[in-house]
Structures are given as structure tokens and as C-alpha cells.
N, C-alpha and C. Protein backbone atom coordinates (compact mmCIF):
# COMPACT_ATOMS: atom_id res chain seq x y z
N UNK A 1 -230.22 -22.94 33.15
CA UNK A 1 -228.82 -22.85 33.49
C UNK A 1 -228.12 -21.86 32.57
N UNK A 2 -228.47 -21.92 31.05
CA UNK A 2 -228.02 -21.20 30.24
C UNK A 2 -228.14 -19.88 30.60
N UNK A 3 -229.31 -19.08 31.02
CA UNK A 3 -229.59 -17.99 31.22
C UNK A 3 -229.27 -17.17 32.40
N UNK A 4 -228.74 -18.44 33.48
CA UNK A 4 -228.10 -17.88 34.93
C UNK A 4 -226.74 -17.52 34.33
N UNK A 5 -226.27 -18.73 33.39
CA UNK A 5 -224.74 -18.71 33.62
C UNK A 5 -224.18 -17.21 32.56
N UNK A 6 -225.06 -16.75 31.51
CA UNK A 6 -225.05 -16.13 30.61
C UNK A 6 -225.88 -14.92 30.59
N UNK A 7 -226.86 -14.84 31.54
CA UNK A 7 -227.31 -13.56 32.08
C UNK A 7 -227.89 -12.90 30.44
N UNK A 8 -228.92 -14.11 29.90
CA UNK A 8 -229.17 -13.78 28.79
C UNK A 8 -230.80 -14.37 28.72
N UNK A 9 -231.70 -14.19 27.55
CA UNK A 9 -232.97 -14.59 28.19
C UNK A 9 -233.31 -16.47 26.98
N UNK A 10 -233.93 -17.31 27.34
CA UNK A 10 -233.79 -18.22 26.91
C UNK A 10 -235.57 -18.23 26.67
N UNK A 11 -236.03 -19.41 25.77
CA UNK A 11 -237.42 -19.52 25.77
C UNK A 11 -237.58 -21.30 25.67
N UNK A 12 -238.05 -22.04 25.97
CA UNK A 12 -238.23 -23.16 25.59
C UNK A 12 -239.54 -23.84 25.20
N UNK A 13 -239.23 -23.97 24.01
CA UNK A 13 -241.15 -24.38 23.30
C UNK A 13 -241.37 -25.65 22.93
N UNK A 14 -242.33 -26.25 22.39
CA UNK A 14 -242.58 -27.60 21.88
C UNK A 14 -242.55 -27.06 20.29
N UNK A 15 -242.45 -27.49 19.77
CA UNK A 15 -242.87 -27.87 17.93
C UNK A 15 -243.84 -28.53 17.45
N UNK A 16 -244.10 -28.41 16.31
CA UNK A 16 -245.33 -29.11 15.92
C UNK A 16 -244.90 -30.67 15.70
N UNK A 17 -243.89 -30.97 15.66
CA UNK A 17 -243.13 -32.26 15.39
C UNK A 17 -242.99 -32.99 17.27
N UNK A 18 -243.52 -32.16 17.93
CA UNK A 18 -243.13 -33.16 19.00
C UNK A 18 -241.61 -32.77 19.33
N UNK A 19 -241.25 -32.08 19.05
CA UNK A 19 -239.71 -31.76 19.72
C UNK A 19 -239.44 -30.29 20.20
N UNK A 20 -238.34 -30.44 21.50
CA UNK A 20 -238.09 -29.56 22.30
C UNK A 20 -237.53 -28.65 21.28
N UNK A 21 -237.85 -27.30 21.49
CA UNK A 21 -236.80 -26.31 20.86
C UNK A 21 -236.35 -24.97 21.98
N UNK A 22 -234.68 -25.02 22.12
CA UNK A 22 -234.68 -23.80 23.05
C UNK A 22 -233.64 -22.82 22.08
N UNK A 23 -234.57 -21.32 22.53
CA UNK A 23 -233.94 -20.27 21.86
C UNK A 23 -233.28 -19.45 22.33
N UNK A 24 -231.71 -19.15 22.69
CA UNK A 24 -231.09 -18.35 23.47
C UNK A 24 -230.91 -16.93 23.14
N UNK A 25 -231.57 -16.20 22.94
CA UNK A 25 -231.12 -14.86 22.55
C UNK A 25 -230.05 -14.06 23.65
N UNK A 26 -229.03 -14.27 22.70
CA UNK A 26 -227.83 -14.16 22.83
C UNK A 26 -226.66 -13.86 22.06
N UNK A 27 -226.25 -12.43 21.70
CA UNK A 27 -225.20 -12.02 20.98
C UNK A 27 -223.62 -12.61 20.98
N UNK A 28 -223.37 -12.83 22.39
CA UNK A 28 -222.23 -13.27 23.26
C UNK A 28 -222.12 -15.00 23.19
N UNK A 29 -223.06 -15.24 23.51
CA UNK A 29 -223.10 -17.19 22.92
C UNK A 29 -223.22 -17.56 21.81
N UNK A 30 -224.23 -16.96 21.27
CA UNK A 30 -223.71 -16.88 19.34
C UNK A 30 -222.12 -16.64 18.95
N UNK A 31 -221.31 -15.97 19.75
CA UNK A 31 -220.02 -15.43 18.81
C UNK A 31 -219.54 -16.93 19.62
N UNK A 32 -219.90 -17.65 20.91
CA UNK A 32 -218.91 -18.06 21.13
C UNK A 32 -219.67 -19.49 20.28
N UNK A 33 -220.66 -19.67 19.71
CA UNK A 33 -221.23 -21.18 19.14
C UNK A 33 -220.42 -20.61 17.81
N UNK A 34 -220.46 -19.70 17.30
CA UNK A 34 -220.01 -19.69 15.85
C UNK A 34 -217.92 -19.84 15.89
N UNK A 35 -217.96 -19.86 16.80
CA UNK A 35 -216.16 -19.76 16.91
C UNK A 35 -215.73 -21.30 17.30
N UNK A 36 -216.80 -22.16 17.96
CA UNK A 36 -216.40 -23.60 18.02
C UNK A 36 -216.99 -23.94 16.64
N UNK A 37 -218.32 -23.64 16.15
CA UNK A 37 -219.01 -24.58 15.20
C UNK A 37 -219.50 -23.44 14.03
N UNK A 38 -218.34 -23.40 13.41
CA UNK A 38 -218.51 -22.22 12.37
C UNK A 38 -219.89 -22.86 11.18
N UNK A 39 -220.39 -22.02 10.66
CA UNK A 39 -221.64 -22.47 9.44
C UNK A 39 -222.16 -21.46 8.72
N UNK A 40 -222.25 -21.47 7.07
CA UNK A 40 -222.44 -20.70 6.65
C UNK A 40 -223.41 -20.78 6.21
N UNK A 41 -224.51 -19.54 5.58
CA UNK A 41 -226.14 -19.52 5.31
C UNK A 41 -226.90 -20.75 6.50
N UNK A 42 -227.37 -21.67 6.28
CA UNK A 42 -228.90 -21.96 7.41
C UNK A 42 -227.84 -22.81 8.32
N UNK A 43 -228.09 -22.51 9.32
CA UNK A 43 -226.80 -22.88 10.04
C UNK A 43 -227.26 -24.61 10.78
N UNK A 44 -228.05 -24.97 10.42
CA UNK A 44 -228.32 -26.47 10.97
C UNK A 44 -228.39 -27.25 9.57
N UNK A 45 -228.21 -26.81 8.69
CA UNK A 45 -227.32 -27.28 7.15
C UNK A 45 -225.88 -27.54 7.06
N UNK A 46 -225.24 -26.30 7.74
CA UNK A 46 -223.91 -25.93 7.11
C UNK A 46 -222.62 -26.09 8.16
N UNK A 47 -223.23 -26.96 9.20
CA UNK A 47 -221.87 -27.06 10.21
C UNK A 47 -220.90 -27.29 9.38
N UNK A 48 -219.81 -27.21 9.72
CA UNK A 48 -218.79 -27.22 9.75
C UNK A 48 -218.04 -27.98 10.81
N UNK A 49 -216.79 -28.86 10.73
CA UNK A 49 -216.31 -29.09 11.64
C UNK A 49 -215.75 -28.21 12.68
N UNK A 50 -216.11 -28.94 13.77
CA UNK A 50 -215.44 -28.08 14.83
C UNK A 50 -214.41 -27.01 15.09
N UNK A 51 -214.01 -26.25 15.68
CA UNK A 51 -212.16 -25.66 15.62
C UNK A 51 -212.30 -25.83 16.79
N UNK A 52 -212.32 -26.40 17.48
CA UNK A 52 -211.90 -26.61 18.65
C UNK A 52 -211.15 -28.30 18.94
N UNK A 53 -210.19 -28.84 19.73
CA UNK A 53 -210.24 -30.40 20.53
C UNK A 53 -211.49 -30.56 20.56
N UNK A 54 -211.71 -31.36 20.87
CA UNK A 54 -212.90 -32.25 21.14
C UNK A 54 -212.43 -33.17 21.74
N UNK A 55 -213.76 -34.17 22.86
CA UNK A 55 -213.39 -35.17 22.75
C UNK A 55 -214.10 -36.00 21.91
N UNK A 56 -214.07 -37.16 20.77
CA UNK A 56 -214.93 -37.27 20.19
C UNK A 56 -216.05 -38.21 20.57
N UNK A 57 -215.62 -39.24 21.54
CA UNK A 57 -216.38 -39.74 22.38
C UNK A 57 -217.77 -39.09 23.01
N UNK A 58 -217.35 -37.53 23.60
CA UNK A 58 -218.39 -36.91 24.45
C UNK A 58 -219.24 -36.02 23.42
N UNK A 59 -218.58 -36.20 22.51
CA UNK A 59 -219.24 -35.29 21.29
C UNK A 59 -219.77 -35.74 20.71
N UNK A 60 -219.98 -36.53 20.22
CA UNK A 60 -221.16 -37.88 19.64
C UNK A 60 -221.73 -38.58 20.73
N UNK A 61 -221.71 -38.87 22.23
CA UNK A 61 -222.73 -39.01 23.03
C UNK A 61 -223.89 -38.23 23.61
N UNK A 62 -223.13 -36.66 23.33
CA UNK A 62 -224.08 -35.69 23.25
C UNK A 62 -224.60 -35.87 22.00
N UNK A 63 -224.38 -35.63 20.83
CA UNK A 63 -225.27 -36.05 19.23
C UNK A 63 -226.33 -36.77 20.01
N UNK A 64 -226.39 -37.84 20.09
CA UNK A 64 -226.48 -38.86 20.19
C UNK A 64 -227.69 -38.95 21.17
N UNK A 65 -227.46 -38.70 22.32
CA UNK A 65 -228.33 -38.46 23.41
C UNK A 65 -228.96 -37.51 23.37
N UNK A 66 -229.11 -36.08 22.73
CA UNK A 66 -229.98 -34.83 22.18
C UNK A 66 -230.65 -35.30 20.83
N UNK A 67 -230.39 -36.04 19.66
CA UNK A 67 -231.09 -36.28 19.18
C UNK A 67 -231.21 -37.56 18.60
N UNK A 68 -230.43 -38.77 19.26
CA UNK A 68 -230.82 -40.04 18.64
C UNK A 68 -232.16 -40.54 19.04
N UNK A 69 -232.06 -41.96 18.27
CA UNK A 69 -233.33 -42.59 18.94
C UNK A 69 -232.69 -44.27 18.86
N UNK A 70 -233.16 -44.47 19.99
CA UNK A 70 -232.86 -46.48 20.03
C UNK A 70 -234.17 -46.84 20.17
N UNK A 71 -234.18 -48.04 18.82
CA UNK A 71 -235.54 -48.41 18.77
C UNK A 71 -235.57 -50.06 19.05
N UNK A 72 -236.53 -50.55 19.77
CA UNK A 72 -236.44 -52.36 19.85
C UNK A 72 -237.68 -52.88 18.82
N UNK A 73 -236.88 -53.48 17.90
CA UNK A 73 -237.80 -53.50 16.71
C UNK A 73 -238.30 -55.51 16.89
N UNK A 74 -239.13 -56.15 16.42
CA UNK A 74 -239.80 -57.24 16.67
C UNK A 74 -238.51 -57.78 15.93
N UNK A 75 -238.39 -59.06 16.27
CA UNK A 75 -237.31 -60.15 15.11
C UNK A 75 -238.59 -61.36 14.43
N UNK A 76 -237.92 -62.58 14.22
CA UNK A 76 -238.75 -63.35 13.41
C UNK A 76 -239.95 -63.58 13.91
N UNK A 77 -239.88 -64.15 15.79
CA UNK A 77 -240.76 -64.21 16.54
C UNK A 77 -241.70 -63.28 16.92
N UNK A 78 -241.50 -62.21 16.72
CA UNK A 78 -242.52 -61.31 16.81
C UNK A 78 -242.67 -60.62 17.88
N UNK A 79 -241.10 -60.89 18.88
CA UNK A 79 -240.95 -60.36 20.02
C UNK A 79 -239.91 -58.90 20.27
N UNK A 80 -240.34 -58.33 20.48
CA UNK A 80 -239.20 -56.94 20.59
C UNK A 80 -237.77 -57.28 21.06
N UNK A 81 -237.33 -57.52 20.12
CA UNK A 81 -235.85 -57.73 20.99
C UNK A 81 -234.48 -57.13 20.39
N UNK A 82 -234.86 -56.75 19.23
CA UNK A 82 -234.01 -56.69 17.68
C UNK A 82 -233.29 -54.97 18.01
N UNK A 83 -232.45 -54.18 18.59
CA UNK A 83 -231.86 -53.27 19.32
C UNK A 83 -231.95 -52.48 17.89
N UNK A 84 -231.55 -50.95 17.66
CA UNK A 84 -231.25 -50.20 16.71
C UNK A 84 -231.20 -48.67 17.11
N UNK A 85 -230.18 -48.56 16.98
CA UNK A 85 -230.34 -46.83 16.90
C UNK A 85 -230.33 -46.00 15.70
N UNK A 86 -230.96 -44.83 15.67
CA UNK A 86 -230.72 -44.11 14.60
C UNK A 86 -230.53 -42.71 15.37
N UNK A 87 -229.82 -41.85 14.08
CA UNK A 87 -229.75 -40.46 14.23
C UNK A 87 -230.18 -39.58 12.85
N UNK A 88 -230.49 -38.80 12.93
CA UNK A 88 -230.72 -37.80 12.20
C UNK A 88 -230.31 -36.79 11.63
N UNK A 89 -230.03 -35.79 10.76
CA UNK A 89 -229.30 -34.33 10.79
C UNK A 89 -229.28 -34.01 9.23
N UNK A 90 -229.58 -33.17 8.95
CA UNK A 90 -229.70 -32.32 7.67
C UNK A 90 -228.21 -32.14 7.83
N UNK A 91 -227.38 -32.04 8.60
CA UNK A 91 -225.62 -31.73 8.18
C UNK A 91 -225.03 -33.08 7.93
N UNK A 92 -224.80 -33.17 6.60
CA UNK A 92 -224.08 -33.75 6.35
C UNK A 92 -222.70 -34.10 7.09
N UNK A 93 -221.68 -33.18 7.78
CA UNK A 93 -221.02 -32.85 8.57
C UNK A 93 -221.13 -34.15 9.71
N UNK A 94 -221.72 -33.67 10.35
CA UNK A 94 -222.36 -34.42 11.73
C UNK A 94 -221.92 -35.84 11.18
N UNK A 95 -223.28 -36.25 10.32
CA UNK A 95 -223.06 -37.83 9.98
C UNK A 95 -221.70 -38.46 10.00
N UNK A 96 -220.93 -37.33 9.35
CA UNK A 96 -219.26 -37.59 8.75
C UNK A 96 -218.51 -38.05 10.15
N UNK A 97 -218.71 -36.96 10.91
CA UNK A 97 -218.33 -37.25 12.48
C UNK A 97 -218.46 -38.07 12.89
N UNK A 98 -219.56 -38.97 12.86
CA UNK A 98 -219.88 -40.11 13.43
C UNK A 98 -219.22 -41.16 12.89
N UNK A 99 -219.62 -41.25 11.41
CA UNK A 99 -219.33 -42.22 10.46
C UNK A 99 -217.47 -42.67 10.37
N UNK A 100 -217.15 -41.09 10.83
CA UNK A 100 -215.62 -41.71 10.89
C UNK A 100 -214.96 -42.37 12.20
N UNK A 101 -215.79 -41.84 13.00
CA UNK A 101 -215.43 -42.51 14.70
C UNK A 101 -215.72 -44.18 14.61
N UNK A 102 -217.12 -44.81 14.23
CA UNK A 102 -217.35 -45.50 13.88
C UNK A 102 -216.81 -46.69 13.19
N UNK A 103 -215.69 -46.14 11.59
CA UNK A 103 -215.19 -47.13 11.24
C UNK A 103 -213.80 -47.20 11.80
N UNK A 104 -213.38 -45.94 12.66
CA UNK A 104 -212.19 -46.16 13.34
C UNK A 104 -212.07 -47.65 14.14
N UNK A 105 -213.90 -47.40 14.98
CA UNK A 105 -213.59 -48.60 15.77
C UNK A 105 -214.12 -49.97 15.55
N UNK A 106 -214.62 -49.90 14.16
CA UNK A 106 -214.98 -51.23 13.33
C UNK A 106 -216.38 -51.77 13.74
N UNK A 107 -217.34 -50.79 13.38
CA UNK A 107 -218.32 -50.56 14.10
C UNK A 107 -219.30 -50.76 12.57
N UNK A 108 -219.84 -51.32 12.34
CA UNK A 108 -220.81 -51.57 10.56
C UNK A 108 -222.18 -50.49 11.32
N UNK A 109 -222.06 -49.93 9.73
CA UNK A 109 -223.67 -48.89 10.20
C UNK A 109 -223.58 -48.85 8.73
N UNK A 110 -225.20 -47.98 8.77
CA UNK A 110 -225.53 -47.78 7.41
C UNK A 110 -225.86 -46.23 7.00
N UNK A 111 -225.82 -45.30 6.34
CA UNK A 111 -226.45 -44.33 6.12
C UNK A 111 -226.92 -44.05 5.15
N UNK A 112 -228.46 -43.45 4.81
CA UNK A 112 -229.49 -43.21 4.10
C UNK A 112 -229.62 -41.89 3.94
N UNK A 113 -229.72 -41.26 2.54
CA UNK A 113 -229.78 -40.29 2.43
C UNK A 113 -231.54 -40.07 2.02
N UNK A 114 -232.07 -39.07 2.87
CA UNK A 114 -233.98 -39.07 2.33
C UNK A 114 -233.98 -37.93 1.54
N UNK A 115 -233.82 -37.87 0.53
CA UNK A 115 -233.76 -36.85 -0.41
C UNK A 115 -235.23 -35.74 -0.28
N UNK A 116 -236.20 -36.32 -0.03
CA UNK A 116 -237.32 -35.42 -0.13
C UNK A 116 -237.17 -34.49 1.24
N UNK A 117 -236.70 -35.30 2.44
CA UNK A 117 -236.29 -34.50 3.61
C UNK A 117 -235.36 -33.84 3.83
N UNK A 118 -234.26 -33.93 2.70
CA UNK A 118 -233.17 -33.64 2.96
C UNK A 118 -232.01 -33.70 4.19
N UNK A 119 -232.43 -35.02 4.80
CA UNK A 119 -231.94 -35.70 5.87
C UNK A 119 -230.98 -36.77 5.50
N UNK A 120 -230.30 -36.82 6.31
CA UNK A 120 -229.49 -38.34 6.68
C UNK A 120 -229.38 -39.01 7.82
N UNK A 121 -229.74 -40.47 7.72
CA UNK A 121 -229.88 -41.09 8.57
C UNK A 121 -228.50 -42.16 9.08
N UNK A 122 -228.12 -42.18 10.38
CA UNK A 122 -227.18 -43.36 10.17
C UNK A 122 -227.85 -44.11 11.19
N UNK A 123 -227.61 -45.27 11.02
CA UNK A 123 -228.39 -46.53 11.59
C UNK A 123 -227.06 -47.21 11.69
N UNK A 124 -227.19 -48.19 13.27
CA UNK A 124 -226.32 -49.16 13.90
C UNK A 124 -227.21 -49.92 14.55
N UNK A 125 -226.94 -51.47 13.98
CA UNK A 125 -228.08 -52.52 14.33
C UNK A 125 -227.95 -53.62 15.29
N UNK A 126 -228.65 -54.16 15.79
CA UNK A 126 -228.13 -55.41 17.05
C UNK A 126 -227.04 -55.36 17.36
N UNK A 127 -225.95 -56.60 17.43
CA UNK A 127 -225.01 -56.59 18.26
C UNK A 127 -223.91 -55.28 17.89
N UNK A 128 -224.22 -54.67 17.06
CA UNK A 128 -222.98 -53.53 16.98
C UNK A 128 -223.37 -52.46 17.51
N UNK A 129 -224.38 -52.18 17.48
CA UNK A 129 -225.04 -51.13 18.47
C UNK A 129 -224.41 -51.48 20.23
N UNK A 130 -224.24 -52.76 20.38
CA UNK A 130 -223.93 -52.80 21.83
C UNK A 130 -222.36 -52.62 22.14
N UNK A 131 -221.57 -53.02 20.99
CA UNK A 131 -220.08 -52.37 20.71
C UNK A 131 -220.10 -51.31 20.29
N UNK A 132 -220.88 -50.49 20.48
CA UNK A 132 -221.56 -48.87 19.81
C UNK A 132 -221.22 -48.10 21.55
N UNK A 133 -222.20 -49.04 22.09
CA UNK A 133 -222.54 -48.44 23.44
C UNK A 133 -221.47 -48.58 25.07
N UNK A 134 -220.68 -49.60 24.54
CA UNK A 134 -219.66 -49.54 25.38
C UNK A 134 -218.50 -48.90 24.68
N UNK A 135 -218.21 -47.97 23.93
CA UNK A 135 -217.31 -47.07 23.48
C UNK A 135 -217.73 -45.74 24.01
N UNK A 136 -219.60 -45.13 23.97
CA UNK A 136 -219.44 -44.43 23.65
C UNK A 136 -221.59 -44.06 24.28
N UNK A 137 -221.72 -44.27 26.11
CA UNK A 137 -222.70 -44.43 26.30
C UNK A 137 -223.69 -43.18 25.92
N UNK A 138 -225.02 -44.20 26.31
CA UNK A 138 -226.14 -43.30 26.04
C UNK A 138 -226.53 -42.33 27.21
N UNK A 139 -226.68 -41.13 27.10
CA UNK A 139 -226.82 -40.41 28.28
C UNK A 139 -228.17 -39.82 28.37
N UNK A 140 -228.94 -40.20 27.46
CA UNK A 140 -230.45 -40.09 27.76
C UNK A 140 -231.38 -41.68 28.75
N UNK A 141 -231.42 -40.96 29.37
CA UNK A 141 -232.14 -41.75 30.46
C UNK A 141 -233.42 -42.38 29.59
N UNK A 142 -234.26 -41.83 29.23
CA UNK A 142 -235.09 -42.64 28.59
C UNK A 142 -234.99 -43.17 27.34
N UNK A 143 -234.15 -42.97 26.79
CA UNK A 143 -233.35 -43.92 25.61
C UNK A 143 -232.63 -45.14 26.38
N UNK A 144 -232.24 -45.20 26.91
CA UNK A 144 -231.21 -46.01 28.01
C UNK A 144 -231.73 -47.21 28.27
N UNK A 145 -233.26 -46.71 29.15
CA UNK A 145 -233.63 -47.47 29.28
C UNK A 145 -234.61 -48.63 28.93
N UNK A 146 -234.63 -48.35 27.85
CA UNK A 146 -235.13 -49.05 26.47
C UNK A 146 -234.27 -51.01 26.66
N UNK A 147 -233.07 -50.25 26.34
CA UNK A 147 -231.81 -51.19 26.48
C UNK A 147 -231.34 -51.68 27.56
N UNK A 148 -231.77 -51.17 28.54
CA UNK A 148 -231.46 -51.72 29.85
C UNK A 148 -232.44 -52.91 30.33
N UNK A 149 -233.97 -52.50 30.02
CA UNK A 149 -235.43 -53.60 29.80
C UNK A 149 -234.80 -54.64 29.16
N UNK A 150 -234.60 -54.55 27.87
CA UNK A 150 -234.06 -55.64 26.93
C UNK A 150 -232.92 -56.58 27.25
N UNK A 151 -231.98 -55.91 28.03
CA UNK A 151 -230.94 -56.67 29.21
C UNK A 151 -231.54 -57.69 30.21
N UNK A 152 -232.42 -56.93 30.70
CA UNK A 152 -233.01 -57.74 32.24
C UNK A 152 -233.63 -59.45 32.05
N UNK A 153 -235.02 -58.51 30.44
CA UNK A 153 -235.41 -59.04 30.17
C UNK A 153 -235.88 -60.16 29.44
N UNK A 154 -234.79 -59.62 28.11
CA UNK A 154 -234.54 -60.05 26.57
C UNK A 154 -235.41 -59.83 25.96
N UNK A 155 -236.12 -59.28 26.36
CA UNK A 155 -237.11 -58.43 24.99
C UNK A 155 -237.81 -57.18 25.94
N UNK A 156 -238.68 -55.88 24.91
CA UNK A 156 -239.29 -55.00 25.84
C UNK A 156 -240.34 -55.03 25.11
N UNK A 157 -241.47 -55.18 26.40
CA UNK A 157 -242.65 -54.90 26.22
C UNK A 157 -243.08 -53.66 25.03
N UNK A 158 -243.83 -54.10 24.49
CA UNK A 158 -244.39 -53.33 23.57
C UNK A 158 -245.17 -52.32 23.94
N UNK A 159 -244.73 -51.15 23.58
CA UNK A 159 -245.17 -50.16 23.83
C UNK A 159 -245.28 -49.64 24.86
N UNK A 160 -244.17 -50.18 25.93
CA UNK A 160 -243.66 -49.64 27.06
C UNK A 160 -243.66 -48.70 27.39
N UNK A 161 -243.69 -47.06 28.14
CA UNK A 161 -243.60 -46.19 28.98
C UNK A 161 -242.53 -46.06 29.50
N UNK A 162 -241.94 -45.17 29.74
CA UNK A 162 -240.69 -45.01 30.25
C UNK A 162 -240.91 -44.99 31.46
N UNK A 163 -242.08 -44.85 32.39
CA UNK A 163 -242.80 -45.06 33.73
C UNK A 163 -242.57 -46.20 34.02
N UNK A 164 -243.16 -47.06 33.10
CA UNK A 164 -243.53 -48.52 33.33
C UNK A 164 -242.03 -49.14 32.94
N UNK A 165 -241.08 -48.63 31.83
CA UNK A 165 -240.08 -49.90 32.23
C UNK A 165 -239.20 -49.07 33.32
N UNK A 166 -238.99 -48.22 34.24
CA UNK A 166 -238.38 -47.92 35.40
C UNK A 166 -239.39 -48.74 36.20
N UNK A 167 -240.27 -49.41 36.30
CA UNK A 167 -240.61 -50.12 37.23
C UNK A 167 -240.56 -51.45 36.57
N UNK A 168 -240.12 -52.13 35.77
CA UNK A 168 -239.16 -53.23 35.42
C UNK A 168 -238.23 -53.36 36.32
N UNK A 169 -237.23 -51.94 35.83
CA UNK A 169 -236.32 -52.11 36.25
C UNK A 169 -236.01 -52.01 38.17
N UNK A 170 -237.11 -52.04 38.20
CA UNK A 170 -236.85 -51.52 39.72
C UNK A 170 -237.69 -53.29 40.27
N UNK A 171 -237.55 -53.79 39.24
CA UNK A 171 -238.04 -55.50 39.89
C UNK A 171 -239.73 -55.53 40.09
N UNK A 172 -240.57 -53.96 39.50
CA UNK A 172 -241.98 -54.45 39.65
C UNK A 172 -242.32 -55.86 38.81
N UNK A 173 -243.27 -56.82 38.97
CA UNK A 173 -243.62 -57.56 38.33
C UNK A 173 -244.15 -57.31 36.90
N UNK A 174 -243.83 -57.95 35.72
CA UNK A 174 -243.85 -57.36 34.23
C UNK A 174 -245.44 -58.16 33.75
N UNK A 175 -246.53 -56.75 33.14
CA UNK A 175 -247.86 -57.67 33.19
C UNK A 175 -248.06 -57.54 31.51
């Protein structure tokens, strides 16, 4: 889409980490990414807040849905049921974004700084994650439906498929 709408050439690769990476070479979308999301030296370090409105809602569901993760972690019983999301980002920035939307709406999370990775993590756990998610949904389909299994079901199969819980959810029988 990028490359129809921008008449520019795009590449999209895997990483050695298992993650999508797309590269727009693009003079004209660069001036216009650096004029919403200014950053100085390594630029996935050094965001900066926005200059633009925002909404902040759609702007942390994109975060959020491009690179969170919701995980269903076991509870005492030993059954997957225990909800959690995390996010990621070497910008400090970002986290801030979140972290302030968050206590606007009285939302408890935690953030971890991994010093050797030079990452930060913010984490939102069981029931606040679900006052997380009606503010502010998940728009990754296979993140989604993680939480949607765990709805139907009250817990998700371990080590589920995103194949296999769309056929949960679609009422196949759960083996």
C-alpha cells in the first residue's frame, strides 16, 4: 500500500529475531515521519514526542498491536488463564506515552528497565489488562484472539495456534 500510495520502493524481510521488518526507501516519507516523530542520532532510541494531535487512544493501539504481546500465563492450578500484556521499546519516550495514558485512566502496570538490552518493558496484568482493553482495543487479530479463547473458554489451551483457536472460536470441538 505504502509503495502504491507513495510511488516509492518498499522491501519486506524477516529478521533473525523472528520479526517483520519493512524498509521504505523514501526521501518524501522520511521528511514527512521526521516532521510528526522528530529523533535525534539512532532514531528507534530517540523518539521524541509527537508534533502532531494525536489521538492517543489510536496511537497506543497501534503501539500496541505492531508490537505488543498478550500472554496467558498458568495461575496456581496450572491452567492458562492468568491474561498479561507486554510491550517493548528501546524509547524511553513511547513507554512515557503509554505510562501516562494509563495512569490517566487508573490503570496499575509495571515497567522494567533490562539494562543489558537496553529495553523497557511495560506490563499490565489480569483484570487491568481487561480495563486496558475496553479503553483502548487490540487490533491484532492474532493477539486478540488469545483473549477472546480465554473468554469463551476460561482458560487457553496450551500452546494453541492461532489456526486452532479460530476454530474454538468458530464452536469446533476443543481436544
Amino acid at each position: 500500500m505504502i509503495a502504491e500510495v507513495f510511488n516509492c520502493k518498499t522491501t519486506l524481510r524477516h529478521d533473525i529475531k523472528r520479526n517483520y521488518v519493512l524498509s521504505i526507501n523514501s526521501s518524501k516519507i522520511e521528511k514527512i515521519f521526521r516532521s510528526i516523530f522528530p529523533y535525534k542520532g539512532k532514531k528507534h532510541k530517540n523518539i521524541e514526542e509527537p508534533k502532531c494531535n494525536i489521538e492517543e487512544k489510536s496511537f497506543i493501539a497501534g503501539l500496541i498491536s505492531g508490537d505488543g504481546s498478550i500472554i496467558i500465563s498458568k495461575n496456581g492450578n496450572n491452567i492458562n488463564k492468568y491474561p498479561l500484556m507486554t510491550y517493548v521499546s528501546a524509547s524511553k519516550v513511547l513507554i512515557d506515552i503509554i505510562s501516562r495514558f494509563l495512569s490517566k485512566n487508573n490503570i496499575s502496570y509495571h515497567i522494567h528497565y533490562r539494562k543489558l538490552e537496553n529495553v523497557y518493558h511495560i506490563t499490565i496484568k489480569g483484570n487491568r489488562l481487561y480495563s486496558f482493553i475496553k479503553l483502548v482495543p487490540i487490533l491484532n487479530p492474532i493477539q486478540k484472539s488469545k483473549l477472546d479463547v480465554l473468554e469463551k473458554l476460561g482458560y487457553l489451551p496450551p500452546y494453541s495456534t492461532y489456526k486452532y483457536r479460530l476454530s474454538i472460536l468458530n464452536n469446533a470441538p476443543v481436544v
